[in-house]
Each structure stands twice: as structure tokens, then as C-alpha cells.
Protein backbone atom coordinates (compact mmCIF):
# COMPACT_ATOMS: atom_id res chain seq x y z
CA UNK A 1 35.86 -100.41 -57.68
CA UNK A 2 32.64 -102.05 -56.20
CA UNK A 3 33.80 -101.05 -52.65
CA UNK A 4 34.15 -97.01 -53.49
CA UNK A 5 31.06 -97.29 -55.02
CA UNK A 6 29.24 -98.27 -52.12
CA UNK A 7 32.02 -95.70 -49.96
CA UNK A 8 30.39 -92.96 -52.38
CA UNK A 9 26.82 -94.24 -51.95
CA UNK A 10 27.25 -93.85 -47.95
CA UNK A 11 29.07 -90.28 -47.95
CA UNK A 12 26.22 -89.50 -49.94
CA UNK A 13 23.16 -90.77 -47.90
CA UNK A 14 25.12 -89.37 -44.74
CA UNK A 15 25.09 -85.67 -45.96
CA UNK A 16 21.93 -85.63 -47.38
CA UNK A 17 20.52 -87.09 -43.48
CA UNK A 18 22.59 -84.03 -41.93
CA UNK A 19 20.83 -81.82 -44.30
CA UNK A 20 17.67 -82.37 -43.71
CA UNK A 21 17.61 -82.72 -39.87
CA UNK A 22 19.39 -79.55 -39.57
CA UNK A 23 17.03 -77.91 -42.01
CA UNK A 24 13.84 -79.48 -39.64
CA UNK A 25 15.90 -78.35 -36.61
CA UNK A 26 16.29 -74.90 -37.83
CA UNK A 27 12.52 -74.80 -39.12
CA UNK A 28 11.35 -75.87 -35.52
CA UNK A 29 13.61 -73.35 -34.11
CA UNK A 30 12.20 -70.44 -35.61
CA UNK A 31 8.65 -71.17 -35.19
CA UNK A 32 9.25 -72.01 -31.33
CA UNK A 33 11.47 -69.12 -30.67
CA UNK A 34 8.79 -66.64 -31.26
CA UNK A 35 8.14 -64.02 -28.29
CA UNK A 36 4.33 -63.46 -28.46
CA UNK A 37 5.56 -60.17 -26.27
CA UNK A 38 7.16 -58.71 -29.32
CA UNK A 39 4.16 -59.38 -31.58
CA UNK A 40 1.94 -57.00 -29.97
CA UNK A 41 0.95 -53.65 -31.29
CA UNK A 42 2.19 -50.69 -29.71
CA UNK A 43 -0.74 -48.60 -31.50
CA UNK A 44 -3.20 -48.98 -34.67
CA UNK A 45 -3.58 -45.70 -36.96
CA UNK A 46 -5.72 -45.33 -39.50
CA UNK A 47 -5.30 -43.94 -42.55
CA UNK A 48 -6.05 -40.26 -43.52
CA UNK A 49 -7.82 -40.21 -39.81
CA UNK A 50 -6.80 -38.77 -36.85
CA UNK A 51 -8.26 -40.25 -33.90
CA UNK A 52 -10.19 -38.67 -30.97
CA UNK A 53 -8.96 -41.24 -28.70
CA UNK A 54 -7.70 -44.81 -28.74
CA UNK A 55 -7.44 -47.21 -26.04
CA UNK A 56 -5.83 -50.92 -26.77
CA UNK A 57 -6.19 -53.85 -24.25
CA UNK A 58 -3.50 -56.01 -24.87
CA UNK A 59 -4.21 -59.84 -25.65
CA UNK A 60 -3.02 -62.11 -22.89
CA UNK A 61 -0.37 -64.38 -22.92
CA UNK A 62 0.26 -67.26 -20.71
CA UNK A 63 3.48 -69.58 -21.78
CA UNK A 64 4.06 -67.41 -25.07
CA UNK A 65 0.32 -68.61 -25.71
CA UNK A 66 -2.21 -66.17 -26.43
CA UNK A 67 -5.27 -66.98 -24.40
CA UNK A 68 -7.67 -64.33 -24.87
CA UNK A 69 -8.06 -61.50 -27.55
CA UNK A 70 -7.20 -58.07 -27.09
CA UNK A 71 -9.22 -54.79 -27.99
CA UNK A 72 -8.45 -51.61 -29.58
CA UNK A 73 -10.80 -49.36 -28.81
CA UNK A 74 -11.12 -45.88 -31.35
CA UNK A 75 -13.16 -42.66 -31.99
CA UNK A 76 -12.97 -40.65 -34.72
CA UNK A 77 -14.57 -37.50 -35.21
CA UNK A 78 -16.44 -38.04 -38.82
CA UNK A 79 -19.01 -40.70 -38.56
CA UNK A 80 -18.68 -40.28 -42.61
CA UNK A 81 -14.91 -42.36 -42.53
CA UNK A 82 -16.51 -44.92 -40.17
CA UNK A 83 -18.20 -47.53 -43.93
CA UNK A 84 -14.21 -47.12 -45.49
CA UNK A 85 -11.24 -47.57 -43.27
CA UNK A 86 -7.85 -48.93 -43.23
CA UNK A 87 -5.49 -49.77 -40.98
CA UNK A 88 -1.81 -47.78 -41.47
CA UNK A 89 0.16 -50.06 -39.12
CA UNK A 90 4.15 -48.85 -39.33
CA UNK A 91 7.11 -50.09 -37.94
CA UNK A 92 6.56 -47.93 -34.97
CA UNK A 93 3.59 -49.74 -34.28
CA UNK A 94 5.06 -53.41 -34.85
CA UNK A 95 8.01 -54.70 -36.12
CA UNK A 96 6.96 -55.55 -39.63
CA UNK A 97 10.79 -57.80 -39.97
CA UNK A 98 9.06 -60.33 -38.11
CA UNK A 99 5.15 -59.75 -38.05
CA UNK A 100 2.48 -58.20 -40.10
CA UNK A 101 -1.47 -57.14 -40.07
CA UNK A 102 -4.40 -59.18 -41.32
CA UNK A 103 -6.54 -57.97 -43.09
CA UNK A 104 -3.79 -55.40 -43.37
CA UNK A 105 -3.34 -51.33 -45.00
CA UNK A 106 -4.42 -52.75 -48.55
CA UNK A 107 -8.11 -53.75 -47.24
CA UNK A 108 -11.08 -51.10 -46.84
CA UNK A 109 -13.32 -52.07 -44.13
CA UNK A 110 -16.58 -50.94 -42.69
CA UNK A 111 -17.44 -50.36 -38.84
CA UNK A 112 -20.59 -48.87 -38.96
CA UNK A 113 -22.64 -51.45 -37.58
CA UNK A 114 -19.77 -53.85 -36.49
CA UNK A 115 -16.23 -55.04 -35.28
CA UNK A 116 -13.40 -56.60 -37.24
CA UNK A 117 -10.72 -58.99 -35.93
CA UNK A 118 -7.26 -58.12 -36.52
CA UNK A 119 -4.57 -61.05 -36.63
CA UNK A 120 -0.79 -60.56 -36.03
CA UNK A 121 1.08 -63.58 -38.38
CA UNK A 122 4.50 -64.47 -38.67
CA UNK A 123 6.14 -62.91 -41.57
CA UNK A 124 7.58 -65.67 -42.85
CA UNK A 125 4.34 -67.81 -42.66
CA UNK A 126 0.85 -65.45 -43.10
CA UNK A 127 -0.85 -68.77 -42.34
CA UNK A 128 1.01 -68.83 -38.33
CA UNK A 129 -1.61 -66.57 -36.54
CA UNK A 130 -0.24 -65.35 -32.99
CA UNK A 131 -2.27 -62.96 -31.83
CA UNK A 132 -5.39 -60.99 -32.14
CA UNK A 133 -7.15 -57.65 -31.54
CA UNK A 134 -10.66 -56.73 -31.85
CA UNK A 135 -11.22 -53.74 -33.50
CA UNK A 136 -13.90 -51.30 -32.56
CA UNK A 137 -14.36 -47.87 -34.31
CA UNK A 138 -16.94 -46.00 -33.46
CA UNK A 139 -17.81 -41.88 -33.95
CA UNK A 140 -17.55 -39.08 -31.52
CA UNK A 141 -20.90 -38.70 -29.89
CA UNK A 142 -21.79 -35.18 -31.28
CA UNK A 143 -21.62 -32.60 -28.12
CA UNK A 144 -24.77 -31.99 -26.56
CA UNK A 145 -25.41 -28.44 -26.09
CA UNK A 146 -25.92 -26.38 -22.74
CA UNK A 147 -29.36 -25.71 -21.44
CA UNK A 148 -28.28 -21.74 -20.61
CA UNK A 149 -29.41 -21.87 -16.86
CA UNK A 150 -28.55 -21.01 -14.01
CA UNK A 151 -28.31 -24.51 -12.17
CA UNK A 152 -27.98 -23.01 -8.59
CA UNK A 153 -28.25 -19.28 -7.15
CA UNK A 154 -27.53 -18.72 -3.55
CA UNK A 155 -26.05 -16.39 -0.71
CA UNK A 156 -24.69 -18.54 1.78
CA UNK A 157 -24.39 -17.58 5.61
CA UNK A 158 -20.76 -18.78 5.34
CA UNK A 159 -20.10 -16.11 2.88
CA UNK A 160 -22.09 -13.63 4.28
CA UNK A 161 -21.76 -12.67 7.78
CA UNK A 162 -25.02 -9.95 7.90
CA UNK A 163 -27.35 -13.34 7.14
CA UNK A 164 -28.29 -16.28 9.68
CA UNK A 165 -28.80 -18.94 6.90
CA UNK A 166 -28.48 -19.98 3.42
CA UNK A 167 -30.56 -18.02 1.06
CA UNK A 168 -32.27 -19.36 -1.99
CA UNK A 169 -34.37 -18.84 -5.23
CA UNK A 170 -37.85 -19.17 -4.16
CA UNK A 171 -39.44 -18.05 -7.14
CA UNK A 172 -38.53 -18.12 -10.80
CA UNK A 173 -40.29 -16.95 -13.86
CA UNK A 174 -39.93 -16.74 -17.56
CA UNK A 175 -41.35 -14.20 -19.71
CA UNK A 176 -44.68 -15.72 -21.77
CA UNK A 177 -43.62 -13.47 -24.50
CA UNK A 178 -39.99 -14.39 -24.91
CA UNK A 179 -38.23 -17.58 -23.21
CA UNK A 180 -35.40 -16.06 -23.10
CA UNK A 181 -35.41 -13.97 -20.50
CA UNK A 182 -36.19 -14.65 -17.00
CA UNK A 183 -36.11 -13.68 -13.50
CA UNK A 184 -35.11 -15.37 -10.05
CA UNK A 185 -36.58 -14.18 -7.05
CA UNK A 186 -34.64 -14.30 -3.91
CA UNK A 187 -35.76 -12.67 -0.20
CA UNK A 188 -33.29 -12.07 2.10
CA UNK A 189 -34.24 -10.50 6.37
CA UNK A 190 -35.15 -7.18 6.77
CA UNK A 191 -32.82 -5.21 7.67
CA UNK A 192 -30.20 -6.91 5.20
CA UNK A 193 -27.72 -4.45 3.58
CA UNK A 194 -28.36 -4.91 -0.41
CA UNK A 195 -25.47 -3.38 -1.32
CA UNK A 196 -22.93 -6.26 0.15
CA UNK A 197 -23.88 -9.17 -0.69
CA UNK A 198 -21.88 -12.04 -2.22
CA UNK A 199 -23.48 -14.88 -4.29
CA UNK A 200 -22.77 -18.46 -4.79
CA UNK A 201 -23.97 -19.78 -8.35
CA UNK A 202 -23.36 -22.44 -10.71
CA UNK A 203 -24.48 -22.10 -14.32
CA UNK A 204 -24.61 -25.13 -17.04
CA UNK A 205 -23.88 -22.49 -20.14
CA UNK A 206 -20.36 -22.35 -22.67
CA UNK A 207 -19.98 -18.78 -21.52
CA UNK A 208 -21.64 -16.40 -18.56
CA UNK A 209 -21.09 -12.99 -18.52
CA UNK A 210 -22.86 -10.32 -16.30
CA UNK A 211 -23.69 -6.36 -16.37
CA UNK A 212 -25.41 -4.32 -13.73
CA UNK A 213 -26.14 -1.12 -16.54
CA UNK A 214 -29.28 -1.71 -18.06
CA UNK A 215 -28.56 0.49 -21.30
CA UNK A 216 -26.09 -1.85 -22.53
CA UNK A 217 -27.36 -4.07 -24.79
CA UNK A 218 -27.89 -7.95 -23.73
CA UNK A 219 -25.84 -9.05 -26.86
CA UNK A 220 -23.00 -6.97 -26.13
CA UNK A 221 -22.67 -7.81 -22.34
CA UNK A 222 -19.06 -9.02 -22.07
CA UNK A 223 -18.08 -8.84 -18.39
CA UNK A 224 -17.41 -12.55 -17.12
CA UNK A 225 -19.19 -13.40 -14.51
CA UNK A 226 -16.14 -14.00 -11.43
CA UNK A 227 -14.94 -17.48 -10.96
CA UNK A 228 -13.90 -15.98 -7.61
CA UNK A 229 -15.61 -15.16 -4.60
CA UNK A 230 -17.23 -11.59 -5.13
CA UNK A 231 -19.25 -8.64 -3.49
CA UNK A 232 -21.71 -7.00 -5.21
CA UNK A 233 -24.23 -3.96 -5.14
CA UNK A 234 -27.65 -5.30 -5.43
CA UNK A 235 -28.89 -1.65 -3.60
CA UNK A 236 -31.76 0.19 -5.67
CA UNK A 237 -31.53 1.64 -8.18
CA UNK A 238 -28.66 -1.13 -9.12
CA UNK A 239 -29.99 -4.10 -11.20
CA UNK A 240 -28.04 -7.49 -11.59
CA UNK A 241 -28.08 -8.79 -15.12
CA UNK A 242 -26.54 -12.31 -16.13
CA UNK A 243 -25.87 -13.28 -19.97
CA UNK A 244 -25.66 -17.03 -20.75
CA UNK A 245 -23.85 -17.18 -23.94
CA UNK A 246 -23.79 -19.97 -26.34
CA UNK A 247 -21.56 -18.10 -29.71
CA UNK A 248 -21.23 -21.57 -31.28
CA UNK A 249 -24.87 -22.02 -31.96
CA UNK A 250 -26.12 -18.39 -31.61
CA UNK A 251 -27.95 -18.61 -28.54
CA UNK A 252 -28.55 -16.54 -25.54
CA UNK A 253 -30.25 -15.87 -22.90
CA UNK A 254 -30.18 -13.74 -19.98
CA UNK A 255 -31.60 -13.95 -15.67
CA UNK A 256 -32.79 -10.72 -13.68
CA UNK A 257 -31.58 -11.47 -10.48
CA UNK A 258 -34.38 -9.82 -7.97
CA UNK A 259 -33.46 -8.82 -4.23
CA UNK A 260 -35.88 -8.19 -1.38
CA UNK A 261 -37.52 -8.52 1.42
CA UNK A 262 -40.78 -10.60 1.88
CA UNK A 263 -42.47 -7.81 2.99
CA UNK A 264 -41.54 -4.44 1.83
CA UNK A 265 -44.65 -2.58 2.82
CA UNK A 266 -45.07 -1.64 6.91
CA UNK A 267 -47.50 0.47 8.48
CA UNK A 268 -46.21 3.65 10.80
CA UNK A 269 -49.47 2.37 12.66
CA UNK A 270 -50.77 -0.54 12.51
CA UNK A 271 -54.01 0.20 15.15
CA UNK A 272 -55.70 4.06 14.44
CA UNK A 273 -58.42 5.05 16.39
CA UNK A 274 -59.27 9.03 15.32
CA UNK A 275 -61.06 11.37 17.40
CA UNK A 276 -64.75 10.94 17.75
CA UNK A 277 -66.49 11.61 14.63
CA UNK A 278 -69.69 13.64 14.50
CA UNK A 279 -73.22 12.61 12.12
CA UNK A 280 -72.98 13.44 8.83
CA UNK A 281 -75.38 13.33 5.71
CA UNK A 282 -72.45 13.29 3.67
CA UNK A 283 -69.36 10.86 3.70
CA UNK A 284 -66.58 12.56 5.35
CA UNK A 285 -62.69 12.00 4.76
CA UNK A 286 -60.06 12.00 7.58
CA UNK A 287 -56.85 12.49 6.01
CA UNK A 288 -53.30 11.16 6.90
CA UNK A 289 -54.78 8.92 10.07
CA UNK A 290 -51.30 7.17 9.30
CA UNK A 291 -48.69 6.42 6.46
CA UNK A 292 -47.27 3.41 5.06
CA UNK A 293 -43.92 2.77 3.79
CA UNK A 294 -41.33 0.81 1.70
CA UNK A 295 -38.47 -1.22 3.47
CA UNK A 296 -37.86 -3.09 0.54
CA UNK A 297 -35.57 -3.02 -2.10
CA UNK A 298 -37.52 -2.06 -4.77
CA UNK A 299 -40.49 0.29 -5.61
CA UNK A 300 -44.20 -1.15 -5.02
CA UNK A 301 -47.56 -0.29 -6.51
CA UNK A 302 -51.04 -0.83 -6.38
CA UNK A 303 -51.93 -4.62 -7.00
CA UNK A 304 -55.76 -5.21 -6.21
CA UNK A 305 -58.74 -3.73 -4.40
CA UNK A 306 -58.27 -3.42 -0.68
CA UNK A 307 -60.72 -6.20 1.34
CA UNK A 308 -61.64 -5.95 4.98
CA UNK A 309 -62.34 -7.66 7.69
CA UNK A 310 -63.32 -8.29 11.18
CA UNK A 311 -66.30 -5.92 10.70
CA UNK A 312 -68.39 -4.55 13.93
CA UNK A 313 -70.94 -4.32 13.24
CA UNK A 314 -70.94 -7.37 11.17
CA UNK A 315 -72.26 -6.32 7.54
CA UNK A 316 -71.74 -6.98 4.05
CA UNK A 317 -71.45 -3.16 3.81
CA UNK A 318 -68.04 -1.61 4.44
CA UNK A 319 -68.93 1.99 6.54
CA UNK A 320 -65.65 3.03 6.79
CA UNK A 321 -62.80 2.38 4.18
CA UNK A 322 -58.46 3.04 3.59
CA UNK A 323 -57.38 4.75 0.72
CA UNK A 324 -53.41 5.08 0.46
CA UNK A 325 -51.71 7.46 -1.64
CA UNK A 326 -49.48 6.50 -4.44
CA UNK A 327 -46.92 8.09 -6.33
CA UNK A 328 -46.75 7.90 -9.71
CA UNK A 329 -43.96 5.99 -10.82
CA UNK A 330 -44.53 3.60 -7.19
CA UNK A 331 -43.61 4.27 -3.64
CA UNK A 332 -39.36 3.66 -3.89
CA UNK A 333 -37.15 2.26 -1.23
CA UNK A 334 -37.50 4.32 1.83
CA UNK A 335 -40.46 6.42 1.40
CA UNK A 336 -43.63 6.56 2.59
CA UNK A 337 -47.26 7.71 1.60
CA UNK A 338 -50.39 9.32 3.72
CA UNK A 339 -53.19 6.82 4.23
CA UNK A 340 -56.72 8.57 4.18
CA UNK A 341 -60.11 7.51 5.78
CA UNK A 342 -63.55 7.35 4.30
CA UNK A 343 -66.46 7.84 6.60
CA UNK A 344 -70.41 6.60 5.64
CA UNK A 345 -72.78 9.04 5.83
CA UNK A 346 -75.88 8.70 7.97
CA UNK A 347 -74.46 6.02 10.36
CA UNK A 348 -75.99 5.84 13.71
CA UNK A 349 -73.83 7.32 17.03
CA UNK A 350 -71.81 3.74 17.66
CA UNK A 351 -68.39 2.16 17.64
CA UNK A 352 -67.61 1.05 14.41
CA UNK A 353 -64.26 -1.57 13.91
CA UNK A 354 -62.54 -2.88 10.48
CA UNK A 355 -59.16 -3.88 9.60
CA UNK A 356 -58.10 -2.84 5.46
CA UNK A 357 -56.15 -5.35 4.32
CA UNK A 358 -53.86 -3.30 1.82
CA UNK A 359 -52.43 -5.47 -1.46
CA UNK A 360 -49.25 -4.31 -3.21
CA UNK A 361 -46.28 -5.91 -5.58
CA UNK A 362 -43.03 -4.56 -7.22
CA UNK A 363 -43.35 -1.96 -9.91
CA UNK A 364 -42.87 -3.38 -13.72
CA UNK A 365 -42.62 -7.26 -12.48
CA UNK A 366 -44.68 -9.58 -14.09
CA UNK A 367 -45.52 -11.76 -11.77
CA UNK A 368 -47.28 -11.69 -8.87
CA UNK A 369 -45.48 -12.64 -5.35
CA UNK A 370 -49.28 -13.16 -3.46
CA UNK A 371 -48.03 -16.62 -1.87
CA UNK A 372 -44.34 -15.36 -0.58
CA UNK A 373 -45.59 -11.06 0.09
CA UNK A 374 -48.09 -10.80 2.59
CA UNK A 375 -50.72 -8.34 2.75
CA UNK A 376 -50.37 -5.49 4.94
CA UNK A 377 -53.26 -4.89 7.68
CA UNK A 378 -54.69 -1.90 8.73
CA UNK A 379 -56.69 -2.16 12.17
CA UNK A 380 -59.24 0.95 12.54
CA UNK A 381 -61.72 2.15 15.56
CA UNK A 382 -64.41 4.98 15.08
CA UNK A 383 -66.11 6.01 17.32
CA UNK A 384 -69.92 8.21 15.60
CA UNK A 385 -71.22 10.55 18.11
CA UNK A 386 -74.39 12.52 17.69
């Protein structure tokens, strides 16, 4: 009896041994037989938010051991979401069998001012962290809008075979009494044929349209400006119009584009010299010595006095002065005008020599071209007899 006792005793001990080392073995088994490489998250939504973008940088593993953090990286649209947020990790995202989220869908979090850490535990042991991500959720940097210009306005040689070299803005001006509108100057050779010419032109604006019909409205211009290369008329009486459009916050503005020569105004003579003039008592007129004309591209008025110079004989007093003759509404592409004469009265039998310097800009513009259009100059030789 004693010795099945002590039998039982042993059979007992010896299963209760097995037991327990094959419940250690299989406890060490599945905590070593983890593949950090399955515990990483394929993405990280949020709940009730769709992102604007998300980028995740994986943690690194060396010898299924994570040795550095990875980073998730979102945007959201609503900087409102960013003080309450929660994670809405699914099992397309991880495999939730095996691995779960702390702090997890059940806890709000703010990321207004900072980052959270995320850990990925072993299901079976919350305590077992094996990897991490750091969190960063920021909002959509709100868009900044256009500044409606015209960044760059050009007619390239390359593009246009009647010019030498690049052409560009030299002068640009905005109306004092609305911002809005404005005008770019640009001078192209005599001689150049305004009604072929194709521009090159960037524009920092949502939407650019253009019209060459100055009764249509500015807010109802709705030709797009050509993404292609394209011709255009830029011939008087033709204007060139372009709209930059911004619907989304009701702005707009619009660009005269101006076209012409440096120097529309010539002489038909530059050097008169009338036939001898006799004494007079009174001042005496000599009409039509010459004419001037327009070459330009648009039609040119009166700007300011006429000076002279190169006086003989040398006097503060001008003996004989230039008067040219203007038509009402400006001299237009391609005509011309008489210039007159004056002649002092009571000047002694001598040669007398001046040159008029003549001043004129384009009809209805604002501003005044003085440093780009030069002055035309009239040379003039009398000759008083007795």
C-alpha cells in the first residue's frame, strides 16, 4: 500500500512538471514569435474626418526590434476638429486579432498645439508595447488668394518674325481713382505691323479672360485668354482688354494693353527756311511752312507749350514761333496737320534761327510718356529783308 502511494505521489509531481513547462514554453513562444512587420499600420483614419492628405513613415525595425518611432503625418481641412479627435483604426488598417491602438477609438484627443504618441500592443497583453507612431495633425493652410496681375507681358522675336528682339512692358500705370484698372505700355520699331502680333504672358489670377470690344462690359468679359500661341489685332482703332477674374471672392480687375511706337510724331521737314520775309509793323503768319504727322498707333494731342532753342540772335525773346494745327478729337494714325509760322513785327533786316521743340502724348491716357516719347524738333531759318 505504502509503495502505490508514493507510485501515485510521483505520477502526480511528473504531470504537474510537464504542465507547467509546456505552459512557460508556449507563453515564451507567443511573445517571441511576434513579427513587428505585421504590427504596423497600413493607415490611421479619423473619425467623422476626411483627410486632406496623410503621409506615414513607418517605424524601423532591426531584428524584429523597433528602433526608432514612426510618423503619421495628417491635414484636415477644419482647423475646428483639430481640440477633439479620435483615431478609427479598422481591420484594414491593422489586424486587430493580434494588435490594437493606444490610446485607441474610445479616447478624444487634442492636436492643436501638439503631437500624441500612438502605441501598437499585443492583444493578448495591452501592457507588451511593439511599436510606435507619432501623430501629427495639423489644418489645411487656408489658400492664399491671387494678386490679379499680369506677372509677365512680352512679344518675343522668336514668336514674331517682323521684330529684332524681345519686347517688354516699359511702363505701367494704375488709375489714382480706381486700382483696379490699369494699363501696360509696350513700344515696339517703327514700321512694326500692329495688326500681327503675338504675345507671350503669364498671369498669377484663378481665371483670365480677354475682349478687344470696348462696349462690353468688364464684368461680363468671358473670352479666355488662349493657353496657345495666338495672333492678334492690336491695329487702331482695335483695343486689347484683359479681365483677371477672381468669382470665389468677387474680385476683378482688368489691364489695357497699349501698343506703339516711341515716337509717333515726325516732321515732313525737319529744317524750313521760307522765302525772304519783308519789315513789318505787324506780326505776320506764314502758313503750312511744313506738316507733321502720326506714325504711331494711336491718336496724339497737345501736351504742353512748345519751348525753343538754339536762338540767333541769342534772346530771351522768341521772334519767330510754330504753331501746329490740331484736330479735334487728336491727329489719328496716319494723318498729318499744317504747321504755321509767326513772324515779330519790327525786327531789323537779319537772319534770324530757332528750333520749336513740339510736345505731344496719346489722346485720353493718363499718364504722361515724357521720359520714353521724345519731343519732336522743328529747325527754322528767316531771313528779314528791308
Amino acid at each position: 500500500m505504502k509503495n502505490k502511494r508514493i507510485l501515485t505521489a510521483l505520477i502526480v509531481s511528473f504531470f504537474t512538471v510537464f504542465f507547467n513547462s509546456c505552459s512557460n514554453e508556449e507563453d515564451t513562444t507567443t511573445s517571441s514569435t511576434i513579427n513587428l512587420e505585421e504590427a504596423k499600420l497600413t493607415g490611421f483614419p479619423l473619425l467623422g474626418i476626411t483627410p486632406v492628405s496623410i503621409e506615414i513613415v513607418q517605424p524601423t525595425i532591426e531584428n524584429n526590434t523597433e528602433t526608432e518611432y514612426g510618423k503619421i503625418n495628417i491635414v484636415i481641412s477644419d482647423p475646428s476638429f483639430l481640440s477633439n479627435i479620435k483615431a478609427d483604426i479598422t481591420s484594414n488598417e491593422l489586424n486587430l486579432s493580434k494588435f490594437d491602438v493606444i490610446p485607441g477609438g474610445n479616447t478624444a484627443l487634442s492636436y492643436e498645439s501638439q503631437s500624441h504618441t500612438h502605441a501598437i500592443v499585443n492583444v493578448l497583453d495591452k501592457s507588451e508595447e511593439l511599436l510606435h507612431y507619432i501623430v501629427t495633425i495639423e489644418a489645411e493652410a487656408p489658400p492664399t488668394p491671387s494678386t490679379l496681375t499680369i506677372t509677365d507681358f512680352k512679344f518675343e522675336a522668336s514668336k514674331n518674325s517682323q521684330l529684332s528682339e524681345d519686347v517688354i512692358v516699359e511702363k505701367t500705370f494704375t488709375d489714382p481713382n480706381n486700382p483696379n484698372k490699369q494699363t501696360i505700355y509696350l513700344f515696339v520699331p517703327e514700321g512694326t505691323d500692329f495688326s500681327d502680333l503675338t504675345p507671350t504672358a503669364t498671369f498669377d489670377a484663378e481665371k483670365v479672360y480677354y475682349t478687344q470690344d470696348t462696349s462690353t462690359p468688364i464684368v461680363d468679359v468671358d473670352t479666355p485668354f488662349p493657353s496657345t500661341e495666338t495672333s492678334f489685332d492690336f491695329a487702331y482703332p482695335k483695343s486689347f482688354i484683359i479681365v483677371l477674374k477672381d468669382d470665389i471672392n468677387n474680385r476683378i480687375k482688368w489691364v489695357d494693353v497699349f501698343v506703339d511706337i516711341k515716337n509717333p510724331v515726325q516732321l515732313e521737314n525737319t529744317d524750313v527756311s521760307p522765302p525772304d520775309v519783308g519789315q513789318s509793323t505787324t506780326t505776320k503768319t506764314l502758313l503750312g511752312v511744313t506738316k507733321w504727322k502720326n506714325v504711331g498707333n494711336h491718336p496724339v494731342e497737345y501736351q504742353a507749350p512748345n519751348t525753343y532753342e538754339n536762338k540767333i540772335p541769342d534772346t530771351s525773346t522768341n521772334f519767330i514761333t510754330a504753331q501746329r494745327m490740331f484736330p479735334a478729337f487728336g491727329l489719328k494714325p496716319g494723318e498729318n496737320a499744317d504747321i504755321h509760322l509767326q513772324i515779330a513785327a519790327n525786327l531789323p533786316d537779319m537772319e534770324y534761327k530757332t528750333t520749336a521743340v513740339f510736345y505731344s502724348k496719346f489722346v485720353d491716357e493718363a499718364i504722361i510718356i515724357d521720359d520714353i516719347q521724345e519731343p519732336a524738333k522743328l529747325n527754322i531759318t528767316v531771313k528779314i529783308i528791308d
